[in-house]
Structures are given as structure tokens and as C-alpha cells.
N, C-alpha and C. Protein backbone atom coordinates (compact mmCIF):
# COMPACT_ATOMS: atom_id res chain seq x y z
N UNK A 1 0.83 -1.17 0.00
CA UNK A 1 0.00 0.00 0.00
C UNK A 1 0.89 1.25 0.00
N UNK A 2 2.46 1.38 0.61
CA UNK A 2 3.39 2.25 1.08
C UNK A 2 3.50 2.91 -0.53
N UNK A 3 3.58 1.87 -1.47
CA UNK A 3 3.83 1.63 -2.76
C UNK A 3 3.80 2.75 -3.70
N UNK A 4 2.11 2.29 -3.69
CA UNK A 4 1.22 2.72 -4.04
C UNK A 4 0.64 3.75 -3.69
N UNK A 5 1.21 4.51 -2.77
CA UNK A 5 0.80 5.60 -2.27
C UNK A 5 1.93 6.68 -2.47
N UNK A 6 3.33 6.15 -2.59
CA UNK A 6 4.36 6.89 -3.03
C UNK A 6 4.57 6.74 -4.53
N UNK A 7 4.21 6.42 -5.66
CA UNK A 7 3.77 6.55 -6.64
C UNK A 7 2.45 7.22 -7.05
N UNK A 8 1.61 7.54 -6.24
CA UNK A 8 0.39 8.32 -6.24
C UNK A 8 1.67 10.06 -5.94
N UNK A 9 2.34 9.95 -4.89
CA UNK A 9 3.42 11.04 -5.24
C UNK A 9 4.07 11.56 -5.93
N UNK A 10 4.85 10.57 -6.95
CA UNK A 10 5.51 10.87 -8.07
C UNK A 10 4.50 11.31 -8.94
N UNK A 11 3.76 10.60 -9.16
CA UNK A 11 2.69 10.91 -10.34
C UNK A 11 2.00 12.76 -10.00
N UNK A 12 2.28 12.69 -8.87
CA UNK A 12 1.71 14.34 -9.13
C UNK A 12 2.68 15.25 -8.67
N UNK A 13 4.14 14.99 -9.26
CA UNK A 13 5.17 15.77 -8.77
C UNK A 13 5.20 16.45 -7.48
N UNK A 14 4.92 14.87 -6.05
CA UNK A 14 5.51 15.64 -5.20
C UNK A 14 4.32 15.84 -3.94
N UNK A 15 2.95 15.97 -4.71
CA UNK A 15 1.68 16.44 -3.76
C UNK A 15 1.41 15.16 -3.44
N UNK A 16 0.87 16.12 -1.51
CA UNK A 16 0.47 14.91 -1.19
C UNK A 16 -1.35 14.67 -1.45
N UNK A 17 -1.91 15.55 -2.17
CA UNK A 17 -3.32 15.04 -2.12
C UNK A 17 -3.90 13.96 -2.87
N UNK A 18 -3.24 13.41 -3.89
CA UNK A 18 -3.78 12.30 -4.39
C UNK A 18 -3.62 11.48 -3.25
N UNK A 19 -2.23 10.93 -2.87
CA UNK A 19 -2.09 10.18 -1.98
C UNK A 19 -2.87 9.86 -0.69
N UNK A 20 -3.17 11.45 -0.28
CA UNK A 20 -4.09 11.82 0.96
C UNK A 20 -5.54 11.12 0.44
N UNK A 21 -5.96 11.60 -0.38
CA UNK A 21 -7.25 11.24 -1.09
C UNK A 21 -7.60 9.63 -1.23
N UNK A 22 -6.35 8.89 -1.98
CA UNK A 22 -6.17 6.97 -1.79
C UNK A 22 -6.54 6.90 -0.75
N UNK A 23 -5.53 7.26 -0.06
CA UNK A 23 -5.82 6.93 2.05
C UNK A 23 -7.07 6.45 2.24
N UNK A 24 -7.32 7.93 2.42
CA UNK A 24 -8.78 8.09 3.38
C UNK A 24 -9.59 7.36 2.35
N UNK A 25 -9.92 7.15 0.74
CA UNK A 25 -11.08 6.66 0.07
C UNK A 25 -10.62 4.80 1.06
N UNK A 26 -9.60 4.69 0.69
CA UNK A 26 -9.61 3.02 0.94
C UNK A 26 -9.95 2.59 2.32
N UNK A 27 -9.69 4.13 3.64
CA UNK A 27 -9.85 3.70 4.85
C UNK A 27 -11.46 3.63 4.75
N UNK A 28 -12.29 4.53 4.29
CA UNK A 28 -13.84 5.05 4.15
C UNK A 28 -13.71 3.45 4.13
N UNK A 29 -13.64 2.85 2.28
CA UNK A 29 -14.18 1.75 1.76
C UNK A 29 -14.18 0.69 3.12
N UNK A 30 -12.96 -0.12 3.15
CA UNK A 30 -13.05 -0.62 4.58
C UNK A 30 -13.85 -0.16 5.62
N UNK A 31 -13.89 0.50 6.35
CA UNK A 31 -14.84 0.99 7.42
C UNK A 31 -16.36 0.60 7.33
N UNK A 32 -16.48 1.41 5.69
CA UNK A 32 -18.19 1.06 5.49
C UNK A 32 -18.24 0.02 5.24
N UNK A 33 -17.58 -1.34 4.66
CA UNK A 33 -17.42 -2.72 4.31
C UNK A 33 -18.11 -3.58 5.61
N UNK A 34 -17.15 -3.41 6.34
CA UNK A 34 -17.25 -3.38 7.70
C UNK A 34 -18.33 -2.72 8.57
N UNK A 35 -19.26 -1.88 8.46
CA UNK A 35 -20.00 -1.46 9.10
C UNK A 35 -21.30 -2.19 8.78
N UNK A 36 -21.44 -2.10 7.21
CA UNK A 36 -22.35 -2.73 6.38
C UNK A 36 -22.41 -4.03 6.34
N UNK A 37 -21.67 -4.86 6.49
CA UNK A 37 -21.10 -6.56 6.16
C UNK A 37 -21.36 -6.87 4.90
N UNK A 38 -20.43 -5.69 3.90
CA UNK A 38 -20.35 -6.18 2.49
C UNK A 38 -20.18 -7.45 1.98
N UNK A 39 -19.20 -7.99 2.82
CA UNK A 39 -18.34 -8.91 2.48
C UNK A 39 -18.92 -10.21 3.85
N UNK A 40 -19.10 -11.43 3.13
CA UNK A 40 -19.37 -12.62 4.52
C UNK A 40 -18.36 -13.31 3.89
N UNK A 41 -17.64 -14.04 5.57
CA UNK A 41 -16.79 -14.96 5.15
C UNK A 41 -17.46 -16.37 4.69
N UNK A 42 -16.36 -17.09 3.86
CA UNK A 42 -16.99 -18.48 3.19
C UNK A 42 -16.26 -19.37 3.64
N UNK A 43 -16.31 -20.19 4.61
CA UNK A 43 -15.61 -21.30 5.34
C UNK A 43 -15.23 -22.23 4.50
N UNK A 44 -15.48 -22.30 3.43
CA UNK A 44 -15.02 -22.96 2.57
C UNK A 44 -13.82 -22.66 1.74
N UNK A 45 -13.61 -20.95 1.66
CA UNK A 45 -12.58 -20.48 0.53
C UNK A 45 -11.17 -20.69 1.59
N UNK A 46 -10.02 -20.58 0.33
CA UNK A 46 -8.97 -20.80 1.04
C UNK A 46 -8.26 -19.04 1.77
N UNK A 47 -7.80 -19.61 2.79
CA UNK A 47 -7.40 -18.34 3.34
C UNK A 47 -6.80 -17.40 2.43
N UNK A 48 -5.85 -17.71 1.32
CA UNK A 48 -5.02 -17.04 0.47
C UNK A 48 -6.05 -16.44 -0.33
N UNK A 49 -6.77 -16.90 -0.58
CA UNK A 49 -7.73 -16.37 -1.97
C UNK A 49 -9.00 -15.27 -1.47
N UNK A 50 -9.81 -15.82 0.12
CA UNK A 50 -10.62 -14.87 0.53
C UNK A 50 -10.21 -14.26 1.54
N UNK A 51 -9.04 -14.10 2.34
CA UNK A 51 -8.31 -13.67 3.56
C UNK A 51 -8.80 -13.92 5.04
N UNK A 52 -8.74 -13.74 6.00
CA UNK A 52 -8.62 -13.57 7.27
C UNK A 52 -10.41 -13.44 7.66
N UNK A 53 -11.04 -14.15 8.69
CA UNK A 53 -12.10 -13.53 8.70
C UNK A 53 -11.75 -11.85 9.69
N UNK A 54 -13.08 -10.90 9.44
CA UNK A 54 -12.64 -9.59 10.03
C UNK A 54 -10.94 -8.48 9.69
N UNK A 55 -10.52 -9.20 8.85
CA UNK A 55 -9.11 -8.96 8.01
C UNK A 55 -9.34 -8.66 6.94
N UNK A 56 -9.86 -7.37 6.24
CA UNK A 56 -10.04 -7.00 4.52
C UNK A 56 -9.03 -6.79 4.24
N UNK A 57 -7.70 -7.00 4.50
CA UNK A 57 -7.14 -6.49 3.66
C UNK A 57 -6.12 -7.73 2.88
N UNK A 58 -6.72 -8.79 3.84
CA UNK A 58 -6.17 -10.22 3.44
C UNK A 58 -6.50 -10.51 2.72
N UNK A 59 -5.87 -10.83 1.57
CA UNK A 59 -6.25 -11.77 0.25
C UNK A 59 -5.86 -11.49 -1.07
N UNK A 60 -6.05 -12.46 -1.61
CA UNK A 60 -5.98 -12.46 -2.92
C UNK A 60 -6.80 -10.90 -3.92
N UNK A 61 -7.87 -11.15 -3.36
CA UNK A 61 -8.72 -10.07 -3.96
C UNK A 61 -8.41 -8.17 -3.88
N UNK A 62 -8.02 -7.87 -2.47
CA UNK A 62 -7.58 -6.64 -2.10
C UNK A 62 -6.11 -6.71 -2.71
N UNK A 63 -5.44 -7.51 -2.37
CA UNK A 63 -4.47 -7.23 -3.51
C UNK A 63 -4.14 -7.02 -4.97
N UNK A 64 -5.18 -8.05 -5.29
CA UNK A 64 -5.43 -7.41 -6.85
C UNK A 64 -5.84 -5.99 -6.83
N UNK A 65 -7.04 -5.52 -5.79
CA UNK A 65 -7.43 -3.98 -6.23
C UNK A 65 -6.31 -2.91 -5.99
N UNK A 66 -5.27 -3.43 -5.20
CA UNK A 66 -4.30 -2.80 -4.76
C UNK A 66 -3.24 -2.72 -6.12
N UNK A 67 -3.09 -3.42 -6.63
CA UNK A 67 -2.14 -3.52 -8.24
C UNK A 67 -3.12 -2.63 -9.23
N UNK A 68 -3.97 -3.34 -9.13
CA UNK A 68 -5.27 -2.23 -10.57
C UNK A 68 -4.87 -0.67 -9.78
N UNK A 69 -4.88 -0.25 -8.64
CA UNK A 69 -4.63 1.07 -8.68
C UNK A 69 -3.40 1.51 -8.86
N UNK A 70 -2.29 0.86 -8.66
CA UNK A 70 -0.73 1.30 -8.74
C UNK A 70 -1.14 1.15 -10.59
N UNK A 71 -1.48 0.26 -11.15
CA UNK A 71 -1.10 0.59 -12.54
C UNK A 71 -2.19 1.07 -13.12
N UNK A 72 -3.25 1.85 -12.91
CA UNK A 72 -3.47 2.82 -13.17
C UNK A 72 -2.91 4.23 -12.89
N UNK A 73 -2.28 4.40 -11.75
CA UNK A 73 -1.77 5.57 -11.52
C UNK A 73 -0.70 5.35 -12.45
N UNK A 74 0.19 4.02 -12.86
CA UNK A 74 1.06 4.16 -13.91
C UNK A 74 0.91 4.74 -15.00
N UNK A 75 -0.16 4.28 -15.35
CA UNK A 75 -0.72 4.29 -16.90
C UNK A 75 -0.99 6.02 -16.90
N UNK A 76 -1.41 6.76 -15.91
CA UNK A 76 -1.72 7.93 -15.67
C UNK A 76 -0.51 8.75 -16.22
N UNK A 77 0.63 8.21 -14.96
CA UNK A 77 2.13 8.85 -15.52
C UNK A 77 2.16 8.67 -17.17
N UNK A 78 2.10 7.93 -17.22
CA UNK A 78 2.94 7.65 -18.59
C UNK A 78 1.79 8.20 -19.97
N UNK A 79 0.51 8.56 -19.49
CA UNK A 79 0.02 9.51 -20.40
C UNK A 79 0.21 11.14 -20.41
N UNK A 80 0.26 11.27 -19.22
CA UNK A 80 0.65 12.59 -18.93
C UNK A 80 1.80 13.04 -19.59
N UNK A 81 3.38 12.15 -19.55
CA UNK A 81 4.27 12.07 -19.62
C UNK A 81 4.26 12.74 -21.41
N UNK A 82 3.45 11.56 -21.70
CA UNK A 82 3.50 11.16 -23.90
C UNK A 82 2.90 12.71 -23.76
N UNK A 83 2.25 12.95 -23.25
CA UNK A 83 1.44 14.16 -23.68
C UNK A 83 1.82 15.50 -23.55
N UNK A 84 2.55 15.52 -22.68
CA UNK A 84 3.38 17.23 -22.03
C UNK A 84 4.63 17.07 -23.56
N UNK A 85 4.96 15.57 -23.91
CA UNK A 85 5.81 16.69 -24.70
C UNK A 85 6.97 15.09 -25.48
């Protein structure tokens, strides 16, 4: 997440509000996940794949959403980049 949040830096030369903004959206998401019971555990799935019960951030799945945002913020750089010049 450290990652991904210091590449949310680079990508905006330096500011911290994107980064600030990741934060808090992913702490919100969790919280309300959790408040709501988006998510039920399946005693059946394997720990690696659905994570920890009461643990969102375990798994297979949050990690994938965690990569889709680092390479989108990539893909971000690197349009910005083609495009300034």
C-alpha cells in the first residue's frame, strides 16, 4: 500500500493530495465494508484467496485492487508524460 501511495506522489510531482485522497477513500471503503457486512466470510474459501475472517485487507482479492490502482496511476504517468511533450 506504502507503494502505491508513493507513486500516487511521483505521479503528481511531489503532492500529497492524491495520496491523501487513496488513504482516506480506501480507509472510508473498509470501514463502510465493515460497518455494512459487504463482504461474509466463506468457510469454505482458502485463506489465500478470501483472507482472514474480520481482516479486509487479506487476500488475494484486495491485492489485486491494490495492483489495478498502482497501474493505473502508472498508466496515468505515462500519459501525462507522452502528452506534455
Amino acid at each position: 500500500m506504502g507503494l502505491v501511495l508513493l507513486l500516487a506522489r511521483w505521479v503528481t510531482g511531489g503532492s500529497l493530495g492524491l495520496a491523501w485522497g487513496l488513504h482516506a477513500g480506501w480507509i472510508f471503503a473498509i470501514a463502510l465494508s465493515d460497518t455494512l457486512n459487504f463482504t461474509q466470510p466463506v468457510p469454505t474459501a482458502p485463506t489465500w484467496l478470501a483472507g482472514r475472517p474480520d481482516q479486509p485487507l487479506t487476500g488475494l482479492a484486495a491485492l489485486m485492487l491494490l495492483l489495478l490502482t498502482g497501474a493505473g496511476l502508472w498508466g496515468y504517468a505515462q500519459w501525462v508524460t507522452s502528452s506534455l511533450g
